[in-house]
Protein backbone atom coordinates (compact mmCIF):
# COMPACT_ATOMS: atom_id res chain seq x y z
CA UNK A 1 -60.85 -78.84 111.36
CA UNK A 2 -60.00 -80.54 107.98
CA UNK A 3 -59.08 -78.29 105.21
CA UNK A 4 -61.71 -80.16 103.01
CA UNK A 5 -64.40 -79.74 105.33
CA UNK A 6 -66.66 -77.81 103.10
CA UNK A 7 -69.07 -74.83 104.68
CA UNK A 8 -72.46 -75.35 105.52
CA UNK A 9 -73.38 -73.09 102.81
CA UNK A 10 -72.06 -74.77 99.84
CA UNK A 11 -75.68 -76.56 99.03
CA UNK A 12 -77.45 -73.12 99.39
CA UNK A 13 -74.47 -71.66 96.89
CA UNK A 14 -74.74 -74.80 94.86
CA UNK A 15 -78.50 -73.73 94.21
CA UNK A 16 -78.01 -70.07 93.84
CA UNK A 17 -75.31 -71.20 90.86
CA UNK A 18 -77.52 -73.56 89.20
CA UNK A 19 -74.89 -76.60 89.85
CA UNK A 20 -75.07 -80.00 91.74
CA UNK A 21 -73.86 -79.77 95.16
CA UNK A 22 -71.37 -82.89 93.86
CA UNK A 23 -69.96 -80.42 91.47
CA UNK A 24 -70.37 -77.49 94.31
CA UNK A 25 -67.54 -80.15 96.74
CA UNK A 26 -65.57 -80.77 93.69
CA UNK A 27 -64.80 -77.19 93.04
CA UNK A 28 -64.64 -76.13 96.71
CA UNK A 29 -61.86 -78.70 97.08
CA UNK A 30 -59.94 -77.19 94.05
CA UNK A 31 -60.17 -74.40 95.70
CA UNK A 32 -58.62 -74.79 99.29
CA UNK A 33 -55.84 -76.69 96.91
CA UNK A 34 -55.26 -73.66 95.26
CA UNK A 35 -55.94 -71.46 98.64
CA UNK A 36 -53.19 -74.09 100.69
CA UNK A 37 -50.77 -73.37 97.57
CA UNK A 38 -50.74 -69.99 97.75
CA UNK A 39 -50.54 -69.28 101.48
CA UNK A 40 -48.41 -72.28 102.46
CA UNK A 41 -50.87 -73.48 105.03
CA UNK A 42 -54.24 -75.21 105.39
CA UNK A 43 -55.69 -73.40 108.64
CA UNK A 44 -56.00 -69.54 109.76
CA UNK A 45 -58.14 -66.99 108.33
CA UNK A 46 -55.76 -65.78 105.79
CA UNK A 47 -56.27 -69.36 104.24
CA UNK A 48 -59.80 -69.90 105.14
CA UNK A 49 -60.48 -66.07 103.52
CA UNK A 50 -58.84 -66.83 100.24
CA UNK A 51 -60.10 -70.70 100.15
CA UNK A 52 -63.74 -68.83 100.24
CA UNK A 53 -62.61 -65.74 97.51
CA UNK A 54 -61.42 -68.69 95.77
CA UNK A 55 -64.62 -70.70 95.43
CA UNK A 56 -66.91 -67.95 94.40
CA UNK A 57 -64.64 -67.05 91.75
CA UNK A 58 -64.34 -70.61 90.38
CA UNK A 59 -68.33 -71.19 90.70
CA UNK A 60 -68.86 -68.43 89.03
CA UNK A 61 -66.24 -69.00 86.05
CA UNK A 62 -67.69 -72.51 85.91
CA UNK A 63 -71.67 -71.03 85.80
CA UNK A 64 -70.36 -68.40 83.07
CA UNK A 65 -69.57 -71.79 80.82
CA UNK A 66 -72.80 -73.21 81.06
CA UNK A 67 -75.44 -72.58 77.82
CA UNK A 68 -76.82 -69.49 77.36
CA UNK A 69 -80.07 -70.77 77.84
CA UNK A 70 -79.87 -71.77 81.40
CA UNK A 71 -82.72 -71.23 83.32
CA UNK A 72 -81.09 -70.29 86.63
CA UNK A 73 -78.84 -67.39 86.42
CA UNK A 74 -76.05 -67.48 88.58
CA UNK A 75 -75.49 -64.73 91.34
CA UNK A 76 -72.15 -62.93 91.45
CA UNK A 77 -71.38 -63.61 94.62
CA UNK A 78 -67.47 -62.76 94.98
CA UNK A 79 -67.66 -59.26 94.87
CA UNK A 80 -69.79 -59.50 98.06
CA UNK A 81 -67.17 -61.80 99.84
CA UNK A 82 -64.73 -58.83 98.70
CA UNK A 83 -66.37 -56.02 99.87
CA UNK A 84 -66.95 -58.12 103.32
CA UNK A 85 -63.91 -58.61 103.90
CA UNK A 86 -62.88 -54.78 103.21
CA UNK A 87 -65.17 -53.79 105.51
CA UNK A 88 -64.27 -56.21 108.39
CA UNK A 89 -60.37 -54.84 107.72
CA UNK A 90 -61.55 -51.40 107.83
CA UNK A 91 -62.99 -52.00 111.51
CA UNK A 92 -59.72 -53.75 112.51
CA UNK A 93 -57.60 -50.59 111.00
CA UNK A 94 -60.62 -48.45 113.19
CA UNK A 95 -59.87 -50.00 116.05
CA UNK A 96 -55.92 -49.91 115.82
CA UNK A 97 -56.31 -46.00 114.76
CA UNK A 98 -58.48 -45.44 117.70
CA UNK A 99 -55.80 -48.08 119.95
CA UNK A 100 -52.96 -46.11 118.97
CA UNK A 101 -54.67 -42.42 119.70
CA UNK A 102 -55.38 -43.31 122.77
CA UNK A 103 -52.04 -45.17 123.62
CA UNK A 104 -50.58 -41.56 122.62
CA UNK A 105 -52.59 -39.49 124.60
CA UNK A 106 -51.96 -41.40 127.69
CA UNK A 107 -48.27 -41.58 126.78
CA UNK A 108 -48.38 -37.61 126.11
CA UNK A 109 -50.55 -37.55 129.97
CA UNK A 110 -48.08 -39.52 131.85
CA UNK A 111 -44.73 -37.93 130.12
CA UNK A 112 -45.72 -34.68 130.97
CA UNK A 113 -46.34 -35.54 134.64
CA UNK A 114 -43.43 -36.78 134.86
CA UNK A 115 -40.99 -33.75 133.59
CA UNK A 116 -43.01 -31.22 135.75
């Protein structure tokens, strides 16, 4: 997949922001720049996370320039992407608790066979 392959929900952001979608590409682009700048590479979800953390964050600096009289007030969408990706790393830090309890137990099991 091309880095500046943009995701499918860019238009639906766009509208949510109040900006074109033209505006929507140009700032998702900056924004896997910056994301391929900081992590050294253009693929894996460690990119793909921040390229996404990224965009929000510039959308919504770009939205908080706009006039004050804008009919369409822009969501803050970023802390949501946060607080998604917390929760997906708590699950993976679950499942590596609950990986390593059980990897003990059986270790415990099997050791203590083995000295009787």
């Amino acid at each position: 997949m091309n880095s500046m392959n943009a995701p499918k929900i860019l238009p639906w952001i766009a509208r949510k922001a109040g900006i074109s979608d033209e505006l929507a590409l140009k700032l998702w682009r900056r924004a896997v720049s910056e994301a391929e700048y900081l992590t050294g590479k253009a693929e894996g979800s460690e990119f793909w996370g921040l390229s996404v953390e990224r965009f929000l964050s510039i959308v919504e600096d770009e939205v908080g320039n706009t006039p004050s009289y804008s009919l369409s007030p822009a969501p803050q969408m970023s802390w949501m992407w946060r607080h998604q990706t917390r929760m997906s790393l708590l699950s993976l830090m679950a499942a590596k608790n609950a990986y390593r309890c059980w990897q003990n137990t059986f270790g415990d099991m099997y050791g203590q066979k083995k000295a009787a």
